[in-house]
PDB file of N, CA and C in Angstrom:
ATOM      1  N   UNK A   1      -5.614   2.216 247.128  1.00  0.00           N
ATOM      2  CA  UNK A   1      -4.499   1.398 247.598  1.00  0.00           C
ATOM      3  C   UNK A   1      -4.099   0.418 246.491  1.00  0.00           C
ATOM      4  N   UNK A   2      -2.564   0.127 246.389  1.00  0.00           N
ATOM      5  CA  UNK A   2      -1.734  -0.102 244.987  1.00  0.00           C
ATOM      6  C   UNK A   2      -2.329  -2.053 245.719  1.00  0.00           C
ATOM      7  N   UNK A   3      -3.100  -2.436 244.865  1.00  0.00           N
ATOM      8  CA  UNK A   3      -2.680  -4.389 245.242  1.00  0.00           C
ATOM      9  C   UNK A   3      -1.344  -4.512 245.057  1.00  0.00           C
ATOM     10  N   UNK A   4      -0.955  -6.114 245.059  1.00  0.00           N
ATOM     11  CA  UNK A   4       0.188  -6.777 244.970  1.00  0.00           C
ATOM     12  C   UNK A   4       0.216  -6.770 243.765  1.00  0.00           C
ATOM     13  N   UNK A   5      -0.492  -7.595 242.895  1.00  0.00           N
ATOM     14  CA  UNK A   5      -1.147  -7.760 241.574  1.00  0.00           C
ATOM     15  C   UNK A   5      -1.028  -6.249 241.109  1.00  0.00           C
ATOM     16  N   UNK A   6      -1.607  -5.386 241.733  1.00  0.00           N
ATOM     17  CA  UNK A   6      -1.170  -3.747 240.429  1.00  0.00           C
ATOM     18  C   UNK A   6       0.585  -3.408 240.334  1.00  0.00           C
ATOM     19  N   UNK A   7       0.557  -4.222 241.587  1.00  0.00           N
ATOM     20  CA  UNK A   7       2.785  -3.326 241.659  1.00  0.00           C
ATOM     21  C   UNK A   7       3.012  -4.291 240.134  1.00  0.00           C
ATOM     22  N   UNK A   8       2.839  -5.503 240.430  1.00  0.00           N
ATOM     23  CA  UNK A   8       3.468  -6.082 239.560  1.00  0.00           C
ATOM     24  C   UNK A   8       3.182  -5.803 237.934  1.00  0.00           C
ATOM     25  N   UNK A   9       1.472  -6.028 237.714  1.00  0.00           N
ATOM     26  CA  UNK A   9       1.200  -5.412 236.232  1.00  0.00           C
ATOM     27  C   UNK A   9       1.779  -4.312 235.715  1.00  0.00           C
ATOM     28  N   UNK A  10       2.187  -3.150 236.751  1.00  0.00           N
ATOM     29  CA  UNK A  10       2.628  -1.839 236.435  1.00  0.00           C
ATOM     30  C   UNK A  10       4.090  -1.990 236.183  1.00  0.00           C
ATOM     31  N   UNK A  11       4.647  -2.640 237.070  1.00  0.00           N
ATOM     32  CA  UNK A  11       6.295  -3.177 236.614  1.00  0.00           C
ATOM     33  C   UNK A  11       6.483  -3.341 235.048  1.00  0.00           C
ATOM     34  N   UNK A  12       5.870  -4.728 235.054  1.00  0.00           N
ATOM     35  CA  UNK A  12       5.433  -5.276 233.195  1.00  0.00           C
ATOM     36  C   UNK A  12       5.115  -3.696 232.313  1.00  0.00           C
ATOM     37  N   UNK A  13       3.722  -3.099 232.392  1.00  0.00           N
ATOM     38  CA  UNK A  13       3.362  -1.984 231.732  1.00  0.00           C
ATOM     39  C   UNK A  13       4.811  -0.850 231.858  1.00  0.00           C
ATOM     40  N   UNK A  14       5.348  -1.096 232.732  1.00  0.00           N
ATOM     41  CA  UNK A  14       6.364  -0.118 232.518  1.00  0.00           C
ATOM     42  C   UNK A  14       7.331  -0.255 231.729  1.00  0.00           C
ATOM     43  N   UNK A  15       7.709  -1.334 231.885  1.00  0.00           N
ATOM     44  CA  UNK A  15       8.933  -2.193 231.172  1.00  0.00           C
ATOM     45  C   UNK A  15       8.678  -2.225 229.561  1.00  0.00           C
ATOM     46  N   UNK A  16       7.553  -2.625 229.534  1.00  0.00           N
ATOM     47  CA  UNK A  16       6.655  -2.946 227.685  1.00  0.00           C
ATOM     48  C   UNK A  16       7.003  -1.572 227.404  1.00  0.00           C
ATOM     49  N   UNK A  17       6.248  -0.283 227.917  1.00  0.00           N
ATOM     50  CA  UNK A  17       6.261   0.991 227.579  1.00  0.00           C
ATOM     51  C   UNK A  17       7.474   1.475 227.037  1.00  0.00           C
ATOM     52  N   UNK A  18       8.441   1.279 227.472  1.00  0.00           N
ATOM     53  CA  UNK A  18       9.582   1.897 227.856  1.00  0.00           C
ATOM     54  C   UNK A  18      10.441   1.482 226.877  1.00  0.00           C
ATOM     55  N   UNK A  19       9.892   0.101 226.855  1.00  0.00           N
ATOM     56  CA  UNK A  19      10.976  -0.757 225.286  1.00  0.00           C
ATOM     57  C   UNK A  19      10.671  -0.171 223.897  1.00  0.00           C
ATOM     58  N   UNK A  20       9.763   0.338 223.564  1.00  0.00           N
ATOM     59  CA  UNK A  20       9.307   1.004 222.141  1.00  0.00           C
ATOM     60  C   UNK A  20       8.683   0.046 221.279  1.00  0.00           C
ATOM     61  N   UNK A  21       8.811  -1.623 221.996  1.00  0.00           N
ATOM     62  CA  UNK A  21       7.661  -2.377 221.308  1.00  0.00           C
ATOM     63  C   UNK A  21       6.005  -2.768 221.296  1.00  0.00           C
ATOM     64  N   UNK A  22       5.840  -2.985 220.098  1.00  0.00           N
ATOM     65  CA  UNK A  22       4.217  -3.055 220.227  1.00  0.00           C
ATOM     66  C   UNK A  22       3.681  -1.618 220.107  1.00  0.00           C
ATOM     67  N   UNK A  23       3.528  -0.813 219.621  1.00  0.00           N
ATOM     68  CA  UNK A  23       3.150   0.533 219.702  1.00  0.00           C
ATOM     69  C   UNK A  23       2.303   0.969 218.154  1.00  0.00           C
ATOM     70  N   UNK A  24       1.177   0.858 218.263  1.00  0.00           N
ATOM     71  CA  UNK A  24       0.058   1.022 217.018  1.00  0.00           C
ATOM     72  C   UNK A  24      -0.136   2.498 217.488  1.00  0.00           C
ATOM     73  N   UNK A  25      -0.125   3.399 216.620  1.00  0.00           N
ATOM     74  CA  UNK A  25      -0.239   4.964 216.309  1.00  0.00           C
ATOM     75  C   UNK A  25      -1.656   5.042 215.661  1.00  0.00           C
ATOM     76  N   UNK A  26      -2.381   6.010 215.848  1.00  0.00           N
ATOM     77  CA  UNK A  26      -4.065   6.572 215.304  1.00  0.00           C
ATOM     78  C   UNK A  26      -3.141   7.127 213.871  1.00  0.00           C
ATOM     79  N   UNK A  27      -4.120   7.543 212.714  1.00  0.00           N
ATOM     80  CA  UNK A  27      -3.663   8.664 211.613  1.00  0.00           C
ATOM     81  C   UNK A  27      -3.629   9.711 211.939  1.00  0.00           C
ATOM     82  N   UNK A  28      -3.974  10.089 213.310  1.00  0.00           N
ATOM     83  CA  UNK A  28      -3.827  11.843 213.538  1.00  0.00           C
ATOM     84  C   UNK A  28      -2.821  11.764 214.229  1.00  0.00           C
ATOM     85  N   UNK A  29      -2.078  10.697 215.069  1.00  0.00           N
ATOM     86  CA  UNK A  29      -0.698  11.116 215.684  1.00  0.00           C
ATOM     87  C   UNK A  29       0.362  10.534 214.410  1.00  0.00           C
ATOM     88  N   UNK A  30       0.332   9.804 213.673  1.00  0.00           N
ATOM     89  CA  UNK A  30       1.186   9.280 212.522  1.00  0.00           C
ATOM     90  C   UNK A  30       1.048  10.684 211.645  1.00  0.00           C
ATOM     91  N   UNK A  31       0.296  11.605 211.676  1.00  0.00           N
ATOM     92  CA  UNK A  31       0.352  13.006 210.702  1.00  0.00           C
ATOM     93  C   UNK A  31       1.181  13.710 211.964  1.00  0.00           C
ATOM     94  N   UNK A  32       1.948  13.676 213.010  1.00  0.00           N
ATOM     95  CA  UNK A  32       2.075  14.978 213.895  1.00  0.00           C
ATOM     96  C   UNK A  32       4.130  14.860 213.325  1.00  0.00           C
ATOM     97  N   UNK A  33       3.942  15.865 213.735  1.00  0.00           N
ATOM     98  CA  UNK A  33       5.470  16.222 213.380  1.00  0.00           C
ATOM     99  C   UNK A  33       6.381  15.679 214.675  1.00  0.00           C
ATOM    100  N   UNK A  34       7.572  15.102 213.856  1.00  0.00           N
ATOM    101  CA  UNK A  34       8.221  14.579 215.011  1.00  0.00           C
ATOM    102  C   UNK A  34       7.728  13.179 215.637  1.00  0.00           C
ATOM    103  N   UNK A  35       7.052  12.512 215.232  1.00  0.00           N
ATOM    104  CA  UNK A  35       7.011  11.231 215.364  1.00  0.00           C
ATOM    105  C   UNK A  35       7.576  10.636 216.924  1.00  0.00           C
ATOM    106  N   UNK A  36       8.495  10.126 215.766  1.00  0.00           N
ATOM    107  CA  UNK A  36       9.928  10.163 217.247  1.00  0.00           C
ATOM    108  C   UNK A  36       9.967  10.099 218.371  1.00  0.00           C
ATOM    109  N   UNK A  37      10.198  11.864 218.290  1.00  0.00           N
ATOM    110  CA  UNK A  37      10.155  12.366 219.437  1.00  0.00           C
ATOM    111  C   UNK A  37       8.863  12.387 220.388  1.00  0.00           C
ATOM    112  N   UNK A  38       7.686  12.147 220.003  1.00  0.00           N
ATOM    113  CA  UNK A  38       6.916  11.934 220.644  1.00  0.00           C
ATOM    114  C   UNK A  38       6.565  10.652 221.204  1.00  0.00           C
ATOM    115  N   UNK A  39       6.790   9.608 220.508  1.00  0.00           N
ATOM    116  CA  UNK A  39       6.974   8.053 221.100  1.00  0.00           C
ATOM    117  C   UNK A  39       7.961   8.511 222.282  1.00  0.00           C
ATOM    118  N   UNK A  40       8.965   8.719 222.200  1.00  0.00           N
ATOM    119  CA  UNK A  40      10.163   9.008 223.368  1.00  0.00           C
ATOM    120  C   UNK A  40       9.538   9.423 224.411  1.00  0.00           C
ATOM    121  N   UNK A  41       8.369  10.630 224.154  1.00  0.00           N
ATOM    122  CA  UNK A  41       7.789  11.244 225.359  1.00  0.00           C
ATOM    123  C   UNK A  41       6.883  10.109 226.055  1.00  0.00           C
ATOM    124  N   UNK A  42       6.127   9.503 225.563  1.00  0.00           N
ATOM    125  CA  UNK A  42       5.409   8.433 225.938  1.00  0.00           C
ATOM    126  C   UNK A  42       6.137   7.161 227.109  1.00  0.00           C
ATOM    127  N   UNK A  43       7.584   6.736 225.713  1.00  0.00           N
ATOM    128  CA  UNK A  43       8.118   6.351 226.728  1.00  0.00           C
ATOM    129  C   UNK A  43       8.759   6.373 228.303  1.00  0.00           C
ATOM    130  N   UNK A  44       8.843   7.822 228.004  1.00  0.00           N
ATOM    131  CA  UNK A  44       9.541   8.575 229.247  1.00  0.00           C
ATOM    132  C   UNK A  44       8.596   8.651 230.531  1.00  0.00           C
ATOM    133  N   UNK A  45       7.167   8.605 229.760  1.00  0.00           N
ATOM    134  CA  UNK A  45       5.961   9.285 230.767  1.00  0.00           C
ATOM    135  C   UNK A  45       6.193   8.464 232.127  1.00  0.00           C
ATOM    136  N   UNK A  46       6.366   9.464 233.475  1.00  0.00           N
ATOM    137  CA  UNK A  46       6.293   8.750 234.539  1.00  0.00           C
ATOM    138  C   UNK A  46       5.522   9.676 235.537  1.00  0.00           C
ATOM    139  N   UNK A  47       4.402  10.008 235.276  1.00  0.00           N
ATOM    140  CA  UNK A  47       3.543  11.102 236.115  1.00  0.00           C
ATOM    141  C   UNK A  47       2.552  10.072 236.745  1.00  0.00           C
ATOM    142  N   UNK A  48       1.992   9.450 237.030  1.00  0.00           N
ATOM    143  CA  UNK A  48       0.937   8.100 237.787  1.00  0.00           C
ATOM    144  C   UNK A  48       1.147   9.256 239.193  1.00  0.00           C
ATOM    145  N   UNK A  49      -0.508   9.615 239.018  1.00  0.00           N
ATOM    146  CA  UNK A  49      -1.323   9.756 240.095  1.00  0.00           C
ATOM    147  C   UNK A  49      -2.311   8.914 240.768  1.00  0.00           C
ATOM    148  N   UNK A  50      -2.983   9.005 241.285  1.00  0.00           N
ATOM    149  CA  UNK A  50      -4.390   8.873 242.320  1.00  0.00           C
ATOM    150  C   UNK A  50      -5.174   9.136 241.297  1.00  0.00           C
ATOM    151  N   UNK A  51      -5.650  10.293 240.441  1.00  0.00           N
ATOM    152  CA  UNK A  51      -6.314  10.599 239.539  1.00  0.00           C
ATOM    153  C   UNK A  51      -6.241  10.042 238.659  1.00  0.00           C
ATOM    154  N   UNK A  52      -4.653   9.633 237.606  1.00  0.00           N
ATOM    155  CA  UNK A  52      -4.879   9.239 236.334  1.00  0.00           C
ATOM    156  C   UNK A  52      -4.620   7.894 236.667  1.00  0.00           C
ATOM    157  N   UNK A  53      -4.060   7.580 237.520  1.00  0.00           N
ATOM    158  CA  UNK A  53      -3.803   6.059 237.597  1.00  0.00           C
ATOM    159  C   UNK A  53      -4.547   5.510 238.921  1.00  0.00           C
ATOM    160  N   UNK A  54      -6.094   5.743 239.102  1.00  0.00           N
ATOM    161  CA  UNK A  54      -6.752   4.658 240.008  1.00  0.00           C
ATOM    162  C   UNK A  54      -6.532   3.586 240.857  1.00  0.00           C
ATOM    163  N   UNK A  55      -6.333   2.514 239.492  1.00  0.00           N
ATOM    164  CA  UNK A  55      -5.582   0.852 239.943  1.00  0.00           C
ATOM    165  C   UNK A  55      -3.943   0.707 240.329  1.00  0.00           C
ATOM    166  N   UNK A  56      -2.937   1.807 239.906  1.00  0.00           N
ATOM    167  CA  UNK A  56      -1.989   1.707 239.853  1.00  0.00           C
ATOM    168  C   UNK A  56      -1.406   0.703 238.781  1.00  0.00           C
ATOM    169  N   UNK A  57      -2.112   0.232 237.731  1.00  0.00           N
ATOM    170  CA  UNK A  57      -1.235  -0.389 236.907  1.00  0.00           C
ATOM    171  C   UNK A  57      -0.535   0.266 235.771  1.00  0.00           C
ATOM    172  N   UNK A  58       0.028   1.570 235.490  1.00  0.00           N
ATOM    173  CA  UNK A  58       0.332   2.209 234.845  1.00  0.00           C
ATOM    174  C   UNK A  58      -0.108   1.549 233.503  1.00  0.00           C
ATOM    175  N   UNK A  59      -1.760   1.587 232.761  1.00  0.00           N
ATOM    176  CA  UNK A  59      -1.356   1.310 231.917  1.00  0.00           C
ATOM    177  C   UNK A  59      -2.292   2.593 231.104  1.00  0.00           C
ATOM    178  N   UNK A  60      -1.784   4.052 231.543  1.00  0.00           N
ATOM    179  CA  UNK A  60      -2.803   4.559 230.498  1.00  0.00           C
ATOM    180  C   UNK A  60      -2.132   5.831 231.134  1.00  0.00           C
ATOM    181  N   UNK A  61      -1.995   7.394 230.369  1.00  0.00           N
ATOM    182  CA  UNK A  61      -1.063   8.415 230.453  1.00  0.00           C
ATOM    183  C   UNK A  61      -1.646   9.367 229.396  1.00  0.00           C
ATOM    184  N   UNK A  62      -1.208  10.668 229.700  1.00  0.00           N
ATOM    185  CA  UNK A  62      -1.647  11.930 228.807  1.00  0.00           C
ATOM    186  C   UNK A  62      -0.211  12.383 228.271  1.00  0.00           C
ATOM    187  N   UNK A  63      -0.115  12.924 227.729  1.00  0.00           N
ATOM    188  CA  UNK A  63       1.002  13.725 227.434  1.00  0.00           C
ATOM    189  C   UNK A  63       0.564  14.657 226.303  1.00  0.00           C
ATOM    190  N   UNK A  64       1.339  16.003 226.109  1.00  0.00           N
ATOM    191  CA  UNK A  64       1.097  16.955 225.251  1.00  0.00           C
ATOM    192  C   UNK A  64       1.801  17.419 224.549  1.00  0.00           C
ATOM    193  N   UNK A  65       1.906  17.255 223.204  1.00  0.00           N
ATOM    194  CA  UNK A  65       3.340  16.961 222.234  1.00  0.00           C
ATOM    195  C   UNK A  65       2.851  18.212 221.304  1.00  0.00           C
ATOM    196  N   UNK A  66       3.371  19.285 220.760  1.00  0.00           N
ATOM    197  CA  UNK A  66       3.513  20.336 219.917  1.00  0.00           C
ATOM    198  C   UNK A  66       1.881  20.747 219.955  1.00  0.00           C
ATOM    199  N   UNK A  67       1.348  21.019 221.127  1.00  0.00           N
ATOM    200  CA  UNK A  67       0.075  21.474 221.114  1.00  0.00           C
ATOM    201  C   UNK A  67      -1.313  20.560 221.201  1.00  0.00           C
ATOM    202  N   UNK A  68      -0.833  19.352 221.226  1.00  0.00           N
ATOM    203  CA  UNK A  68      -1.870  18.561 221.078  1.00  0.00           C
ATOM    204  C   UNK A  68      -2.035  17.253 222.092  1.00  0.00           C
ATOM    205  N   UNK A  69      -3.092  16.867 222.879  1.00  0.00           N
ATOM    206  CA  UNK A  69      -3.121  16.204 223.775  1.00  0.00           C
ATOM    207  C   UNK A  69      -3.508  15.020 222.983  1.00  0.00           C
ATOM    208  N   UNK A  70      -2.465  13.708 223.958  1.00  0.00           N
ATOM    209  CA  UNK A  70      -2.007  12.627 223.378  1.00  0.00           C
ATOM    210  C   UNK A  70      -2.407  11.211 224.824  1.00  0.00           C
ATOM    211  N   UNK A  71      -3.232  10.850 223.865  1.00  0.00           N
ATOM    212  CA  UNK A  71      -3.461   9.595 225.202  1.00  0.00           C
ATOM    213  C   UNK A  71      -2.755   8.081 224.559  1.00  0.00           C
ATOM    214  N   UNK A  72      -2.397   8.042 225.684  1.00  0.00           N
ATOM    215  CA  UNK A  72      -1.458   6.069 225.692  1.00  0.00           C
ATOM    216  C   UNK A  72      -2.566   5.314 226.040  1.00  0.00           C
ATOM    217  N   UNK A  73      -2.602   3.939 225.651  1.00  0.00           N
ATOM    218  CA  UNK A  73      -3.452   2.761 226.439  1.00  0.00           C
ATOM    219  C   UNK A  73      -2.862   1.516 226.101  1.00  0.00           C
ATOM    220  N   UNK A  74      -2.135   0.669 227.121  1.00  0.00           N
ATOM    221  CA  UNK A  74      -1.853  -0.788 227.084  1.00  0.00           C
ATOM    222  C   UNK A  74      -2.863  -1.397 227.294  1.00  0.00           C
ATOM    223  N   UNK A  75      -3.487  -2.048 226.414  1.00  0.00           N
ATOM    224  CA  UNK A  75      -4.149  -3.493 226.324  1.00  0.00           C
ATOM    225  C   UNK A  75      -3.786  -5.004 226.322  1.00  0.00           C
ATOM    226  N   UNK A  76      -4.492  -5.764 226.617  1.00  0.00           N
ATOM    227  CA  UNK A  76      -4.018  -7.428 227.016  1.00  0.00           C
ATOM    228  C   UNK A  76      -4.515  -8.194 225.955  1.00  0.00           C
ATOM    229  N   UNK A  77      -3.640  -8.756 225.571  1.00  0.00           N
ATOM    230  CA  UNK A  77      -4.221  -9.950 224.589  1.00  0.00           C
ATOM    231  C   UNK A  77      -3.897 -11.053 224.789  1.00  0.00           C
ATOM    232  N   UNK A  78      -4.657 -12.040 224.331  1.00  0.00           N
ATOM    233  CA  UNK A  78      -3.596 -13.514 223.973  1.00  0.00           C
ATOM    234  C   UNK A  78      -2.909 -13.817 222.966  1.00  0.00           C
ATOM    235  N   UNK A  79      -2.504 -14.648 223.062  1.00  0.00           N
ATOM    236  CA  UNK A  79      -1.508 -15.413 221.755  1.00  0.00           C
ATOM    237  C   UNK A  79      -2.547 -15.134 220.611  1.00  0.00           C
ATOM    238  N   UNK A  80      -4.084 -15.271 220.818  1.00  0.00           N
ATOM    239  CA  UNK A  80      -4.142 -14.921 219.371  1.00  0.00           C
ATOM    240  C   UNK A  80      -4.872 -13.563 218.854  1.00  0.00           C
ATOM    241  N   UNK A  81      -4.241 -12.863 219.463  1.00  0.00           N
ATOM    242  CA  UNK A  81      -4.968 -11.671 219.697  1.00  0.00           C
ATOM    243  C   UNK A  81      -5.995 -11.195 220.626  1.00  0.00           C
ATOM    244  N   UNK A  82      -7.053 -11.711 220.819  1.00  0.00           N
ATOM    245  CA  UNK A  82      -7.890 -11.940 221.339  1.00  0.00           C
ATOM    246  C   UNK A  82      -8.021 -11.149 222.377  1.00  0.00           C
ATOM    247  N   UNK A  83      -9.030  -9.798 222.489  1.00  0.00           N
ATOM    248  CA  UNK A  83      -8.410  -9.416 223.937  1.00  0.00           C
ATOM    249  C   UNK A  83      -9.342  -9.706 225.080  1.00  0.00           C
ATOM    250  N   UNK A  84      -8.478  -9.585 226.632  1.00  0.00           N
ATOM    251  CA  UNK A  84      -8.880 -10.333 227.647  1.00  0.00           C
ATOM    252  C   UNK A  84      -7.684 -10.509 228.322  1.00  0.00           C
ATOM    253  N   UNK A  85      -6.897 -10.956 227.879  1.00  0.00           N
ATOM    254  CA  UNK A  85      -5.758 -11.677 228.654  1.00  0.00           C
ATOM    255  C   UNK A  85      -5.818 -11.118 229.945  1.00  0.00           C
ATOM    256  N   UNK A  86      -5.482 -11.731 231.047  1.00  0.00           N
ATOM    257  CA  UNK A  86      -4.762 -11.830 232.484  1.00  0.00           C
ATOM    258  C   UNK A  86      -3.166 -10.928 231.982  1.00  0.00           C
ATOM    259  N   UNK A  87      -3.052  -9.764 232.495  1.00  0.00           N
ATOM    260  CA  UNK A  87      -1.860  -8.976 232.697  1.00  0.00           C
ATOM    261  C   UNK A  87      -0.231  -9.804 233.199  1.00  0.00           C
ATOM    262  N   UNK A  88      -1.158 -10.691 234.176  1.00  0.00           N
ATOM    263  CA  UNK A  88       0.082 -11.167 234.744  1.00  0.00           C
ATOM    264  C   UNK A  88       0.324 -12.576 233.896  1.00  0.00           C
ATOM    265  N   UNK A  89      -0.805 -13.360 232.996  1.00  0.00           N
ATOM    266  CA  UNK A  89      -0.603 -14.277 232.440  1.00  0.00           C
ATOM    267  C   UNK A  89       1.374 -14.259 231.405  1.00  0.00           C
ATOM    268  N   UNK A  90       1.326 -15.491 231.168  1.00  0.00           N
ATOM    269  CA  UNK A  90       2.991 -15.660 230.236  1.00  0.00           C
ATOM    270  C   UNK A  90       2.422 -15.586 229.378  1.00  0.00           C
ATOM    271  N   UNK A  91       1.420 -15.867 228.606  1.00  0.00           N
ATOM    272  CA  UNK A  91       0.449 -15.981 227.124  1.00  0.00           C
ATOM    273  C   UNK A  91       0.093 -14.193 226.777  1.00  0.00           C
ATOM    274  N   UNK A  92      -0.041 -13.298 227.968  1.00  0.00           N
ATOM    275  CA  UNK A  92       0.072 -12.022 227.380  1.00  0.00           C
ATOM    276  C   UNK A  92       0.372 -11.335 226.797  1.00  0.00           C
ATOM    277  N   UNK A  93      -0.300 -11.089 225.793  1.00  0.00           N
ATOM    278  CA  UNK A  93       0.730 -10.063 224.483  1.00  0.00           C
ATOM    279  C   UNK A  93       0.181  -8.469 224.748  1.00  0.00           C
ATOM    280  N   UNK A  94       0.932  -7.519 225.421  1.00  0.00           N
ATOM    281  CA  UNK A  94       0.741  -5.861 225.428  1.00  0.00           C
ATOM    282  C   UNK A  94       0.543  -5.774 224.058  1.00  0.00           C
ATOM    283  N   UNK A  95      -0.144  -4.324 223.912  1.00  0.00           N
ATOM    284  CA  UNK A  95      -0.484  -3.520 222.662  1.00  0.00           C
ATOM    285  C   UNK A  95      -0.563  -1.931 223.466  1.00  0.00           C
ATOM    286  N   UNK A  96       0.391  -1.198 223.061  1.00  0.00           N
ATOM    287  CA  UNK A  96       0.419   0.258 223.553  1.00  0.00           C
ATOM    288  C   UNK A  96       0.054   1.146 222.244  1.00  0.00           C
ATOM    289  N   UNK A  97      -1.485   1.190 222.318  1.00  0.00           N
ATOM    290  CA  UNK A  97      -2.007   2.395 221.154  1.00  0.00           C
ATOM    291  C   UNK A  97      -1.711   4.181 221.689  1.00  0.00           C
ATOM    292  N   UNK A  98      -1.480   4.565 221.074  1.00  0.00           N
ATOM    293  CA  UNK A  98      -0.906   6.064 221.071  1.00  0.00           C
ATOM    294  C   UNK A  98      -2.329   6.836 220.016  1.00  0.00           C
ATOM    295  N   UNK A  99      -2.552   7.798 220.505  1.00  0.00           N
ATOM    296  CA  UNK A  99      -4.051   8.772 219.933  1.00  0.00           C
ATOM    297  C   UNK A  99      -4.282   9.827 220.745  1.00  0.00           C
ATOM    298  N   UNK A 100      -4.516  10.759 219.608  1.00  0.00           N
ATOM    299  CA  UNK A 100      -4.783  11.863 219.582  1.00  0.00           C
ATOM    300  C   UNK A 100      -6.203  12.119 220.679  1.00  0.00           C
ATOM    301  N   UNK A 101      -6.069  12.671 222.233  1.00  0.00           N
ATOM    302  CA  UNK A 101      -7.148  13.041 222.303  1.00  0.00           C
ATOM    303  C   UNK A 101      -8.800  13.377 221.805  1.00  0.00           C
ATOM    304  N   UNK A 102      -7.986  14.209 220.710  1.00  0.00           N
ATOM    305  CA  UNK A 102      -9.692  14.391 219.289  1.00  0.00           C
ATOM    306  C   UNK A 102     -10.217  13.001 218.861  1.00  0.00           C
ATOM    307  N   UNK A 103      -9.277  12.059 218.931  1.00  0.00           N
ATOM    308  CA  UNK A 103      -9.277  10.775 218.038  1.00  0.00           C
ATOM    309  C   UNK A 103     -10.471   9.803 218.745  1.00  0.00           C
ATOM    310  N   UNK A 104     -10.667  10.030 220.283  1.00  0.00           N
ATOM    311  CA  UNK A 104     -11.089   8.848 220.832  1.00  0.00           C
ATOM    312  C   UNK A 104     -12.652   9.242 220.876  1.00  0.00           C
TER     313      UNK A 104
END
């Protein structure tokens, strides 16, 4: 069952996602062809199950770009990086890393 607190983090995670900011790439998806177009897919991703999405805060997704399985993860930081942050905090800074399945 989605909390109040997950609708809302997932709103945010959606919104961050979707904008194309903040987005740190592994060296095995920065080598894949099409770049781009694969950030786009990421952005686009709107599959949130029961399975991949537990908490409902959309902050984590698969996708499979020219043969190769590709995992997303939004992380919380503070102002000074630092991670931890409160999702719903104003001091929250997202970080959406993009990686190669093999990678993790």
């Amino acid at each position: 069952m989605q909390t109040e607190n997950a609708v809302e983090i997932a709103k945010k995670n959606d919104a961050f996602r979707r904008s194309g900011f903040g987005i740190v790439v592994t060296p095995g998806v920065q080598d894949l062809e099409d770049l781009v177009g694969m950030i786009d897919e990421v952005r686009r991703f709107n599959d949130f199950t029961e399975d991949n999405d537990p908490y409902g805060e959309h902050d984590f997704g698969t996708v499979y770009w020219l043969g190769e399985k590709v995992f997303w993860k939004i992380s919380y930081y503070d102002q000074r990086l630092e991670y931890g942050e409160d999702p719903l905090s104003l001091d929250c800074r997202r970080v959406l890393t993009v990686m190669l399945a093999s990678e993790y």
